[in-house]
Protein backbone atom coordinates (compact mmCIF):
# COMPACT_ATOMS: atom_id res chain seq x y z
CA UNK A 1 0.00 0.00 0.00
CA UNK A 2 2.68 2.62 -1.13
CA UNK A 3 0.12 5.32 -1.20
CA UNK A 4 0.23 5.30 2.44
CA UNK A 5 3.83 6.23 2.93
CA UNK A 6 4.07 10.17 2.40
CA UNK A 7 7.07 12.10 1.48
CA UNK A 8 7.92 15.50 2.29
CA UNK A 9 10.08 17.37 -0.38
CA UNK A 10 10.91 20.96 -0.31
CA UNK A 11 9.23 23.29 -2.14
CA UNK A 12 12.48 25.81 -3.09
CA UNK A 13 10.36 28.78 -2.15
CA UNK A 14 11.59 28.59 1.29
CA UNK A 15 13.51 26.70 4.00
CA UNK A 16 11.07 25.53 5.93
CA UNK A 17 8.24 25.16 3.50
CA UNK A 18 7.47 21.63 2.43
CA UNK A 19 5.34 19.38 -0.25
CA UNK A 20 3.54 16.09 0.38
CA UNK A 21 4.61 13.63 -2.24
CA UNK A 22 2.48 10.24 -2.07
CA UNK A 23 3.50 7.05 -3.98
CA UNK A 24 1.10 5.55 -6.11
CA UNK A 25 -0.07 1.69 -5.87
CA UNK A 26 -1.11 -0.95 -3.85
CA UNK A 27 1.26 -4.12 -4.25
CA UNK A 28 -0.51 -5.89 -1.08
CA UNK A 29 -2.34 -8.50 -2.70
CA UNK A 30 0.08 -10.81 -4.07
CA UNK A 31 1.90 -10.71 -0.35
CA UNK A 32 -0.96 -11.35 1.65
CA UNK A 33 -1.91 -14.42 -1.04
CA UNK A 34 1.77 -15.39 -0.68
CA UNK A 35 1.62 -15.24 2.82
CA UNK A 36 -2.19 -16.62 3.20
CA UNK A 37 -0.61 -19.96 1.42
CA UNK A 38 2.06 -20.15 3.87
CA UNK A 39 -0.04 -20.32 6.81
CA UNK A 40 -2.41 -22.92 4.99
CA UNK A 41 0.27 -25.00 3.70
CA UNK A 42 1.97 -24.52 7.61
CA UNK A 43 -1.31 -25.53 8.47
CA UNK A 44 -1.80 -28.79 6.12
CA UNK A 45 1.51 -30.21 6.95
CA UNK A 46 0.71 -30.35 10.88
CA UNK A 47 -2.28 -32.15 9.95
CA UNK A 48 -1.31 -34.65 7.83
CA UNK A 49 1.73 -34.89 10.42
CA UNK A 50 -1.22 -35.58 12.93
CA UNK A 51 -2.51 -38.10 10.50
CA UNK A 52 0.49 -39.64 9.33
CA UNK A 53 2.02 -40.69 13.28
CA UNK A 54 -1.17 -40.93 15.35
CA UNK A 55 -3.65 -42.40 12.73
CA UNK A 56 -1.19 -44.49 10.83
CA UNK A 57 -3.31 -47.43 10.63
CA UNK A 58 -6.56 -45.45 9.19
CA UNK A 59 -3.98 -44.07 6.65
CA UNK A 60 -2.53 -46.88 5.57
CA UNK A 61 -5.69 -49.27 5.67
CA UNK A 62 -7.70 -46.80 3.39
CA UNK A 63 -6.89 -46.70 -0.44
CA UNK A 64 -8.58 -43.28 -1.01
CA UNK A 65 -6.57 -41.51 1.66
CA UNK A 66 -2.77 -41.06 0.16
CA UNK A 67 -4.51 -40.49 -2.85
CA UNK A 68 -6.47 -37.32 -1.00
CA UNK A 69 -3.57 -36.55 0.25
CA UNK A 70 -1.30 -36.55 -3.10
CA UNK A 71 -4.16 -34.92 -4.82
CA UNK A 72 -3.92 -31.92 -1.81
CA UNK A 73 -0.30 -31.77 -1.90
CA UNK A 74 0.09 -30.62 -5.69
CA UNK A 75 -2.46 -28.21 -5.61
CA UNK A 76 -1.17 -27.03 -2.98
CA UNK A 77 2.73 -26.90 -5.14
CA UNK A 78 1.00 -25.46 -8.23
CA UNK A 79 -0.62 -22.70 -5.68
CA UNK A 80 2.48 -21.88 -4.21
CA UNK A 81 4.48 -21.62 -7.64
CA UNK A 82 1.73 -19.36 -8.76
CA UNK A 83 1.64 -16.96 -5.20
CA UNK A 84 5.64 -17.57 -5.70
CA UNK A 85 5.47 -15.61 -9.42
CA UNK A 86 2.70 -13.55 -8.02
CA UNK A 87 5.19 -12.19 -5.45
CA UNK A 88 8.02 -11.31 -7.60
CA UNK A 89 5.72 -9.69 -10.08
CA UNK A 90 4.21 -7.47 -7.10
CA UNK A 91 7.77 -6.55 -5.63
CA UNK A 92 9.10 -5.74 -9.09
CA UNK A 93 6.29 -3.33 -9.27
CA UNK A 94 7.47 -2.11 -5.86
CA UNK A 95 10.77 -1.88 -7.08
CA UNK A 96 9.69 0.16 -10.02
CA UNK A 97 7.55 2.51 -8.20
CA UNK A 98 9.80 3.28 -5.70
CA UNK A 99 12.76 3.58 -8.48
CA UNK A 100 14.70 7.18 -7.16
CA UNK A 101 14.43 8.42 -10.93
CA UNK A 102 10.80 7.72 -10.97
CA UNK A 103 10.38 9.72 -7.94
CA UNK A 104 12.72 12.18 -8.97
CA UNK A 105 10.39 12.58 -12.08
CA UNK A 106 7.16 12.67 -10.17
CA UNK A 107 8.90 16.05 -7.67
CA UNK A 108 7.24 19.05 -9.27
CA UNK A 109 10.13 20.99 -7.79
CA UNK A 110 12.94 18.70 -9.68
CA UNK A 111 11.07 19.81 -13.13
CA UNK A 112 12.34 23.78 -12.97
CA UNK A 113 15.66 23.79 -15.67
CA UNK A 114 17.91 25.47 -12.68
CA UNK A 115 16.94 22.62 -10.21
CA UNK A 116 19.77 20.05 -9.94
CA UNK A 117 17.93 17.04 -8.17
CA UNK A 118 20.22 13.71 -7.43
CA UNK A 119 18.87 10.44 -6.25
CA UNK A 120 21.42 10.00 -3.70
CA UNK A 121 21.95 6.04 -2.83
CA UNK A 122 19.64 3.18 -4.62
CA UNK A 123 18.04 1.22 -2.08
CA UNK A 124 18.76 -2.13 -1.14
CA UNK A 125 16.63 -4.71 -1.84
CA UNK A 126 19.18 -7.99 -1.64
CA UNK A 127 16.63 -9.33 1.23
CA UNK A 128 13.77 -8.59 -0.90
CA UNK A 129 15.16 -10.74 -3.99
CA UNK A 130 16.00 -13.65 -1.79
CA UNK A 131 12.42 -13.41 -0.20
CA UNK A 132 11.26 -14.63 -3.98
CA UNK A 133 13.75 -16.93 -4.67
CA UNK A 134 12.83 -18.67 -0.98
């Protein structure tokens, strides 16, 4: 939810005078579905753990079971490859959004021809790239 975060720029008219910039987009969804799987999947795994040591007999007596339980356990790998791509397609958006040139471009005080405007040092997002590749 980027348009939450506000940033205060100055203005050039004076010192202490400052503008509200606000990002624009809201990148939450494919987190929270990336996230929302995790918990289910967390979630599965205990159960079928459950199943698996204190109900080994009912699982291994009835046919239909494993199969349940195979059938469960790819959908849930083909969800999680999809909230997986879903995820690095909403923090690439992030990425460019939050891009210093981009907000460089979007300061209306950086588009005067005497206004020198530098993006200082890019942001780090090493953690954020391994978060995908996890």
């Amino acid at each position: 939810r980027l348009y939450q975060v506000p940033f205060d720029m100055p203005t050039c008219e004076g010192a202490s005078e400052s503008q509200t910039l606000h990002l624009v987009g809201d990148f939450s969804a494919p987190a929270e579905f990336f996230v929302t799987l995790g918990v289910f999947s967390f979630l599965y795994a205990m159960a079928a753990l459950v199943l698996y040591l204190r109900f080994h007999s009912l699982y291994s007596d009835n046919k239909k079971l494993p199969f349940t339980d195979f059938c469960v356990t790819v959908c849930f790998a083909f969800f999680w490859l999809v909230a997986a791509a879903a995820w690095g397609k909403g923090l690439s958006d992030v990425k460019a959004a939050t891009r210093p040139s981009s907000l460089i471009g979007a300061m209306r005080v950086c588009q005067g021809q005497e206004a020198v405007c530098n993006a200082g040092a890019t942001p780090a997002m090493g953690l954020a790239n391994i978060s995908v590749v996890r």
